[in-house]
C-alpha atoms as a PDB file:
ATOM      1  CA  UNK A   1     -23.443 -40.268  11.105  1.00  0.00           C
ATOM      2  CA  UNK A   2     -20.260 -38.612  12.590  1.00  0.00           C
ATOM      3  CA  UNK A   3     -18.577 -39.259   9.586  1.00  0.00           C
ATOM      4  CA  UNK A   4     -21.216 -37.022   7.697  1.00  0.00           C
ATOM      5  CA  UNK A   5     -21.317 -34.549  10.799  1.00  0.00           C
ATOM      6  CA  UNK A   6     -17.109 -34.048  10.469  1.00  0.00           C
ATOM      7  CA  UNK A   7     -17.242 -33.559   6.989  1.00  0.00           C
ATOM      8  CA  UNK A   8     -19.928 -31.210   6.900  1.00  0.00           C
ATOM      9  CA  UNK A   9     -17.644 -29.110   9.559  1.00  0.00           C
ATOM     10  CA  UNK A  10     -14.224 -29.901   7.087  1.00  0.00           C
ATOM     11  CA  UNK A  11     -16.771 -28.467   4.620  1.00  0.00           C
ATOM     12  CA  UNK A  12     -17.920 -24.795   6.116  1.00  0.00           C
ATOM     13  CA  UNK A  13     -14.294 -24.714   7.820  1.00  0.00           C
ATOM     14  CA  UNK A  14     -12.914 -24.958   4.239  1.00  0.00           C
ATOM     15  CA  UNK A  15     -15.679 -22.470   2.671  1.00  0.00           C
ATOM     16  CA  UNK A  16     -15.800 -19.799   5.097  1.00  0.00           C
ATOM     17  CA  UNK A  17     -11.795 -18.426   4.158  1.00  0.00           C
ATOM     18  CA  UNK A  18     -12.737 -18.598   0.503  1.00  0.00           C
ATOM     19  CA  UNK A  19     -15.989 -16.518   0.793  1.00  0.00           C
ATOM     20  CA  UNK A  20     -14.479 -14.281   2.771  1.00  0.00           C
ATOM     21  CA  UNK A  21     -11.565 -13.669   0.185  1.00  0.00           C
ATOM     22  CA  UNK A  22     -14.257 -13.464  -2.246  1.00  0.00           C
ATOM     23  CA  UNK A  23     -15.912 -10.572  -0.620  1.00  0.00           C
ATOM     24  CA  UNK A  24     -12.673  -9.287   0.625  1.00  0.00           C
ATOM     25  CA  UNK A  25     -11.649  -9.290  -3.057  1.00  0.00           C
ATOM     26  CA  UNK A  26     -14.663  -7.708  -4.766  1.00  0.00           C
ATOM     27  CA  UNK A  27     -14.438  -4.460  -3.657  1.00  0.00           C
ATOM     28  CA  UNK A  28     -12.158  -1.983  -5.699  1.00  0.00           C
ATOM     29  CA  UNK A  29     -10.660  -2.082  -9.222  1.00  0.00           C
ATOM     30  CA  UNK A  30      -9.212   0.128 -11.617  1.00  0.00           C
ATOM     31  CA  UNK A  31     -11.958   0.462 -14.503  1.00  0.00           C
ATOM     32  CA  UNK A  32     -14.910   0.220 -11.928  1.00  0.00           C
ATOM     33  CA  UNK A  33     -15.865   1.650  -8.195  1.00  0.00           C
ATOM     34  CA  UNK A  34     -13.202   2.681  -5.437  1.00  0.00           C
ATOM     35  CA  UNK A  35     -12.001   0.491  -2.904  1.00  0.00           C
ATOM     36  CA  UNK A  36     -13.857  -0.016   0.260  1.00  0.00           C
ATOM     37  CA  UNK A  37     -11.492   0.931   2.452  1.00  0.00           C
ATOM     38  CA  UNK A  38     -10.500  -1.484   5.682  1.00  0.00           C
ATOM     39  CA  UNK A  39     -11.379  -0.296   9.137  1.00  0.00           C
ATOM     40  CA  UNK A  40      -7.807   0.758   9.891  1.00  0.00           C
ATOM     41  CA  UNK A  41      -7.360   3.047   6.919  1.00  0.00           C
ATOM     42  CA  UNK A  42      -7.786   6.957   6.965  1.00  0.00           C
ATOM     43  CA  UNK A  43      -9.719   8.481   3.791  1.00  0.00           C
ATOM     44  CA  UNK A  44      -9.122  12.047   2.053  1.00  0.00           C
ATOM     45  CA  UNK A  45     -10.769  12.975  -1.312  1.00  0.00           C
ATOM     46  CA  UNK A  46     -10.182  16.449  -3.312  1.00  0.00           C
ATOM     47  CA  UNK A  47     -10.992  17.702  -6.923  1.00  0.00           C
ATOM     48  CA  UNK A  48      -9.077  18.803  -9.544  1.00  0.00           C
ATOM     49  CA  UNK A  49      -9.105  20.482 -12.300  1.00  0.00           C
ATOM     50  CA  UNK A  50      -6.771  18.866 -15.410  1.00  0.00           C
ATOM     51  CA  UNK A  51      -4.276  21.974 -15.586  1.00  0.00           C
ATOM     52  CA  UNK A  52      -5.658  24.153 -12.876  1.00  0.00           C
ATOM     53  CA  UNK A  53      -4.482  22.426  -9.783  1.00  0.00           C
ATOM     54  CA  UNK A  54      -7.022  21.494  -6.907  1.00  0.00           C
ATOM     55  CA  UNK A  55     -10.413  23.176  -7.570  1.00  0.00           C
ATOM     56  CA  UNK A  56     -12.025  22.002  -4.360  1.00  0.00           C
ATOM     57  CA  UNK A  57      -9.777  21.537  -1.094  1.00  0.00           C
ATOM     58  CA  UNK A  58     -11.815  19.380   0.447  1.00  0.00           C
ATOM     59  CA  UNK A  59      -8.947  17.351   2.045  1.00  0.00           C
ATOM     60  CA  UNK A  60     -11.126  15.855   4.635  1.00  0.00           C
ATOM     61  CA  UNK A  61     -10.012  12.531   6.475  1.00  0.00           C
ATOM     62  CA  UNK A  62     -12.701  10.212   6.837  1.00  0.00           C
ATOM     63  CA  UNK A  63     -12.404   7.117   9.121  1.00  0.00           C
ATOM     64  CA  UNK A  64     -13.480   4.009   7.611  1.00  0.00           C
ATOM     65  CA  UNK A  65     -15.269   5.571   4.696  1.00  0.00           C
ATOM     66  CA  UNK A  66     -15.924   8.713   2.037  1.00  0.00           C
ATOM     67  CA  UNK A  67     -17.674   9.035  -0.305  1.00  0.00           C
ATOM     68  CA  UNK A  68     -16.332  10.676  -3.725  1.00  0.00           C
ATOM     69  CA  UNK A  69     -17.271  14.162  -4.814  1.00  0.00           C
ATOM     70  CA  UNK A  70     -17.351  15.081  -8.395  1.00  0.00           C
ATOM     71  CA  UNK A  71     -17.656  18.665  -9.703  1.00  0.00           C
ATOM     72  CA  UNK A  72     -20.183  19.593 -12.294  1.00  0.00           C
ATOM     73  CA  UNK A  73     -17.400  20.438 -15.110  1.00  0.00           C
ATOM     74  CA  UNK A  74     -16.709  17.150 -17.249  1.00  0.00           C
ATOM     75  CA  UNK A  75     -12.989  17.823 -17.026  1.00  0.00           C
ATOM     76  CA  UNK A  76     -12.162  17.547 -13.368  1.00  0.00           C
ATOM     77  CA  UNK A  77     -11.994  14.576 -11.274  1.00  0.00           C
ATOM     78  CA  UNK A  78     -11.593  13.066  -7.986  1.00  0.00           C
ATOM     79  CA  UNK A  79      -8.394  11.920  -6.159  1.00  0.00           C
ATOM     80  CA  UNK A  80      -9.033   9.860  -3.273  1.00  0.00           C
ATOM     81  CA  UNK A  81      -5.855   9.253  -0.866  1.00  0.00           C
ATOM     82  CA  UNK A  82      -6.338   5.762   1.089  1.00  0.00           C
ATOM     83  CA  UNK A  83      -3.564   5.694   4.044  1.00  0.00           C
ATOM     84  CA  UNK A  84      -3.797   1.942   4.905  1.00  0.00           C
ATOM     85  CA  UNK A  85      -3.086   0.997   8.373  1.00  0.00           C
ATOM     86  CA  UNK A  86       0.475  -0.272   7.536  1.00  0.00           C
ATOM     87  CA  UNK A  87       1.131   3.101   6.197  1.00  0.00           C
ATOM     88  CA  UNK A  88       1.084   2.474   2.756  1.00  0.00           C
ATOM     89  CA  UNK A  89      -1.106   5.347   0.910  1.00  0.00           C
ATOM     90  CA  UNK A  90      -3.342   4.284  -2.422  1.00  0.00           C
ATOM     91  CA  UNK A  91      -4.555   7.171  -4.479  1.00  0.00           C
ATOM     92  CA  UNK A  92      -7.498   6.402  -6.710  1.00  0.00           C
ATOM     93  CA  UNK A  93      -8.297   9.104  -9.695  1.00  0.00           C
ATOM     94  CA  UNK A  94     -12.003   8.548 -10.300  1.00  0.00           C
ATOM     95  CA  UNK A  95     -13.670  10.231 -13.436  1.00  0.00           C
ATOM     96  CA  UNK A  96     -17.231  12.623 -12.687  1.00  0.00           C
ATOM     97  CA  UNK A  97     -18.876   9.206 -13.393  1.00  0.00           C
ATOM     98  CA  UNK A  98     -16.856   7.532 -10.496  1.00  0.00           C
ATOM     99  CA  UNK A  99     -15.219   5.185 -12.210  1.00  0.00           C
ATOM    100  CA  UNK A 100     -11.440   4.520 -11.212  1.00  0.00           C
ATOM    101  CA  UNK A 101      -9.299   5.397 -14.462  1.00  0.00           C
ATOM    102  CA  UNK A 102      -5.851   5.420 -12.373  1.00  0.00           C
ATOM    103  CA  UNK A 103      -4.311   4.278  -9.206  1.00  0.00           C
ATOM    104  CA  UNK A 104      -1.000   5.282  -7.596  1.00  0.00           C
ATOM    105  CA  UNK A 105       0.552   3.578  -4.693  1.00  0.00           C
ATOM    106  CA  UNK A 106       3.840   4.356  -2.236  1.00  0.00           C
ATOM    107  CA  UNK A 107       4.716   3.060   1.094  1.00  0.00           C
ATOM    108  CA  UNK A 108       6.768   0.355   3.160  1.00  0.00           C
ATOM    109  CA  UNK A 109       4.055  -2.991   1.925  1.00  0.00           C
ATOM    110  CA  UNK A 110       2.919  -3.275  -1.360  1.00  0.00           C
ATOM    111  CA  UNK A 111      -1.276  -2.871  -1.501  1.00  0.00           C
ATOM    112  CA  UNK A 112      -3.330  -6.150  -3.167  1.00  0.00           C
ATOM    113  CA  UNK A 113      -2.727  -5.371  -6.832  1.00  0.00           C
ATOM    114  CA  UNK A 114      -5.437  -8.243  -7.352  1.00  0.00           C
ATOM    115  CA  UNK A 115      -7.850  -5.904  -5.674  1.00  0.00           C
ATOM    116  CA  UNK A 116      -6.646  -2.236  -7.082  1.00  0.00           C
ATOM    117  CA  UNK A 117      -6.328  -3.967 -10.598  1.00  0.00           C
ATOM    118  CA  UNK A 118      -9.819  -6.192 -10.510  1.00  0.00           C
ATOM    119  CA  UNK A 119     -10.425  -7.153 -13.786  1.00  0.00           C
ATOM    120  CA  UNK A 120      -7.272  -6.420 -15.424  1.00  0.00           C
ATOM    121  CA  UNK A 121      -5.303  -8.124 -12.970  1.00  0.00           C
ATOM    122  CA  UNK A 122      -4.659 -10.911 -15.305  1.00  0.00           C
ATOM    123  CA  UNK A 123      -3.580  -8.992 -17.912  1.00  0.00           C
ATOM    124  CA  UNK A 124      -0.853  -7.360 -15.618  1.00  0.00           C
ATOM    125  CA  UNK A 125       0.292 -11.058 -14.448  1.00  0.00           C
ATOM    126  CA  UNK A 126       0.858 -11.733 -17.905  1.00  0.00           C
ATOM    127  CA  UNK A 127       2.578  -8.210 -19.097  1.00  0.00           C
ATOM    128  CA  UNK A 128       5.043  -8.889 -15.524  1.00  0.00           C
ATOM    129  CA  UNK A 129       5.408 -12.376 -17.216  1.00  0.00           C
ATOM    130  CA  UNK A 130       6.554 -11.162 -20.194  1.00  0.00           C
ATOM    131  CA  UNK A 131       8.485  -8.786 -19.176  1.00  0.00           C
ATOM    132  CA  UNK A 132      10.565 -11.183 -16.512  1.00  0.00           C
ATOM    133  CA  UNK A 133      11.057 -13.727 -19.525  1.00  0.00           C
ATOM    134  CA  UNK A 134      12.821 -10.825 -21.796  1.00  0.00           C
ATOM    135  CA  UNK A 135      14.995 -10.215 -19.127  1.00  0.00           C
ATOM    136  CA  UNK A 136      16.344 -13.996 -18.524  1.00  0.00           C
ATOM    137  CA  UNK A 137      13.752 -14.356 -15.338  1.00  0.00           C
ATOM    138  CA  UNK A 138      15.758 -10.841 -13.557  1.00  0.00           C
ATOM    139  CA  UNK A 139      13.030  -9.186 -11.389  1.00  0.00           C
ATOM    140  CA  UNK A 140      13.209  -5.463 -10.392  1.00  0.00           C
ATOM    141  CA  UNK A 141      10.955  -2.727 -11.517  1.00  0.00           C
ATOM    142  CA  UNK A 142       8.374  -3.460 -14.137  1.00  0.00           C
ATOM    143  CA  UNK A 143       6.588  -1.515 -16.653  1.00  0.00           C
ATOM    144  CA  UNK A 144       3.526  -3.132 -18.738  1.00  0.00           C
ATOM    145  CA  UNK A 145       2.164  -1.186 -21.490  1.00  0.00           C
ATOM    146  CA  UNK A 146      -0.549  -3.150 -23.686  1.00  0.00           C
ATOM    147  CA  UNK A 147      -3.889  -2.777 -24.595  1.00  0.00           C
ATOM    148  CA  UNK A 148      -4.672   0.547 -22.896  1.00  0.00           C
ATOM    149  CA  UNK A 149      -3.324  -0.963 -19.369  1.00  0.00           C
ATOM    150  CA  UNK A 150      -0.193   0.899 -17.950  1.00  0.00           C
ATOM    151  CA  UNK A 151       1.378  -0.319 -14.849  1.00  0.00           C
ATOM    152  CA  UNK A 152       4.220   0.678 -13.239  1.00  0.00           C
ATOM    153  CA  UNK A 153       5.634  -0.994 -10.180  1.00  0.00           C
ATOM    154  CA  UNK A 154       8.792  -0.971  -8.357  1.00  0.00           C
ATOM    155  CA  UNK A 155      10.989  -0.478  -5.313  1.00  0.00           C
ATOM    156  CA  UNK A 156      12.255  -2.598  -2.376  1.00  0.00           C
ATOM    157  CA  UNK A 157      11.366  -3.975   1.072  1.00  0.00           C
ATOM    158  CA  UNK A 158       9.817  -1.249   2.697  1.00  0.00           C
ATOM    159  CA  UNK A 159       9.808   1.424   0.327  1.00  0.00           C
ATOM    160  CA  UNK A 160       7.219   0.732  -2.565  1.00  0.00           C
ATOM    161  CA  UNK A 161       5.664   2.471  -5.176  1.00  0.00           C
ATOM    162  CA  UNK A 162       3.501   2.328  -8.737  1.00  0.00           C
ATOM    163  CA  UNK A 163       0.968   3.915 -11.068  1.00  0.00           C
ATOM    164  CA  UNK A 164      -1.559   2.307 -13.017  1.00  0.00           C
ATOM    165  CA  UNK A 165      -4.198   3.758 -15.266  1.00  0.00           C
ATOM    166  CA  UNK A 166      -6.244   2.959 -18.453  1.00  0.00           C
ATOM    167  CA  UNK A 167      -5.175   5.383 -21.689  1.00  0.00           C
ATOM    168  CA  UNK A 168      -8.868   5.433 -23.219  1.00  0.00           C
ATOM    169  CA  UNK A 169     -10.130   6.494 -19.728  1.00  0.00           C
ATOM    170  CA  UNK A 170      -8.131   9.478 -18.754  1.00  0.00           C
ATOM    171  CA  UNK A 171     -10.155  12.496 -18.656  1.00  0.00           C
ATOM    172  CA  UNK A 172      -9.471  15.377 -21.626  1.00  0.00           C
ATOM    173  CA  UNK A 173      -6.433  16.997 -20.644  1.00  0.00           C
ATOM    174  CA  UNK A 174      -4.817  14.158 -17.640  1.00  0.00           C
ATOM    175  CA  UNK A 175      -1.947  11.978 -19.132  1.00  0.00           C
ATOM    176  CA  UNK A 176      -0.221   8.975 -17.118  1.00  0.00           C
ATOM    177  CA  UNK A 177       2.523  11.596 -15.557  1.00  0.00           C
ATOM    178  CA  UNK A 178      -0.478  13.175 -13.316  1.00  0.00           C
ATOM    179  CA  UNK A 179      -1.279   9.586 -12.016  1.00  0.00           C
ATOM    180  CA  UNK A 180       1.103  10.494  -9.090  1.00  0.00           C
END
């Protein structure tokens, strides 16, 4: 009987990490909803107008949470600035329907690329692959470019940065270089 008692404990000792990363991990990507940001991190949203600068200035910080505003006019969208509580800042460009077309990162830790990235994650692992095994294995700053992803990551120990967006999402008149 203890036997079964232990390994029901190694059991729910061994699940409870993994469905926390699951939740943990479920919360942002680029393609789909904002990231929910941690209880440490500060949250400022504005909106912009492709061309016009900021059309809105409705810097607020929000603790813990904010929620995005759109405008009305098709062409602008959202930029919400994420300060994380080790400093590093995450800016997520969400279209007028919310959903994230770009993400741009700097600061001294690099953010959970799993998490900004979601579901094309995979596809960035394999474009970093790629890239590392043209180069002889050489690491330094990468830049994947396939299938509509663009990712660009570099920088050193506590100083790094990176854009990433999806080319058939980008609002009329926003090109990677605004993904800033």
């Amino acid at each position: 009987m203890w036997s079964h008692i232990r390994r029901a404990g190694f059991v729910t000792a061994l699940a409870l990490p993994c469905s926390l990363l699951a939740v943990q991990s479920a919360h942002a990507g680029l393609g789909g909803a904002p990231m929910t940001p941690p209880a440490d991190a500060s949250v400022s949203s504005r909106v912009v107008q492709p061309g016009g600068g900021i059309a809105a200035s409705a810097a607020q910080s929000v603790m813990r949470s904010a929620s995005s505003t759109t405008s009305s006019a098709s062409s602008s969208y959202t930029v919400r600035e994420t300060t994380l509580g080790n400093g590093t800042v995450v800016r997520e460009y969400l279209a007028a329907d919310g959903a994230v077309f770009g993400i741009a990162w700097r600061g001294p830790q690099m953010p959970d690329l799993n998490d900004l990235l979601g579901s094309y994650f995979p596809q960035y692992v394999a474009g970093v692959k790629a890239v590392r095994a043209a180069r002889g294995g050489a690491r330094g700053p990468v830049s994947v470019d396939q299938s509509g992803l663009v990712v660009r990551s570099g920088g050193h120990m506590g100083a790094f940065s990176g854009q990433a967006w999806l080319t058939p999402a980008l609002p009329s008149g926003v090109s990677g270089s605004d993904i800033q």
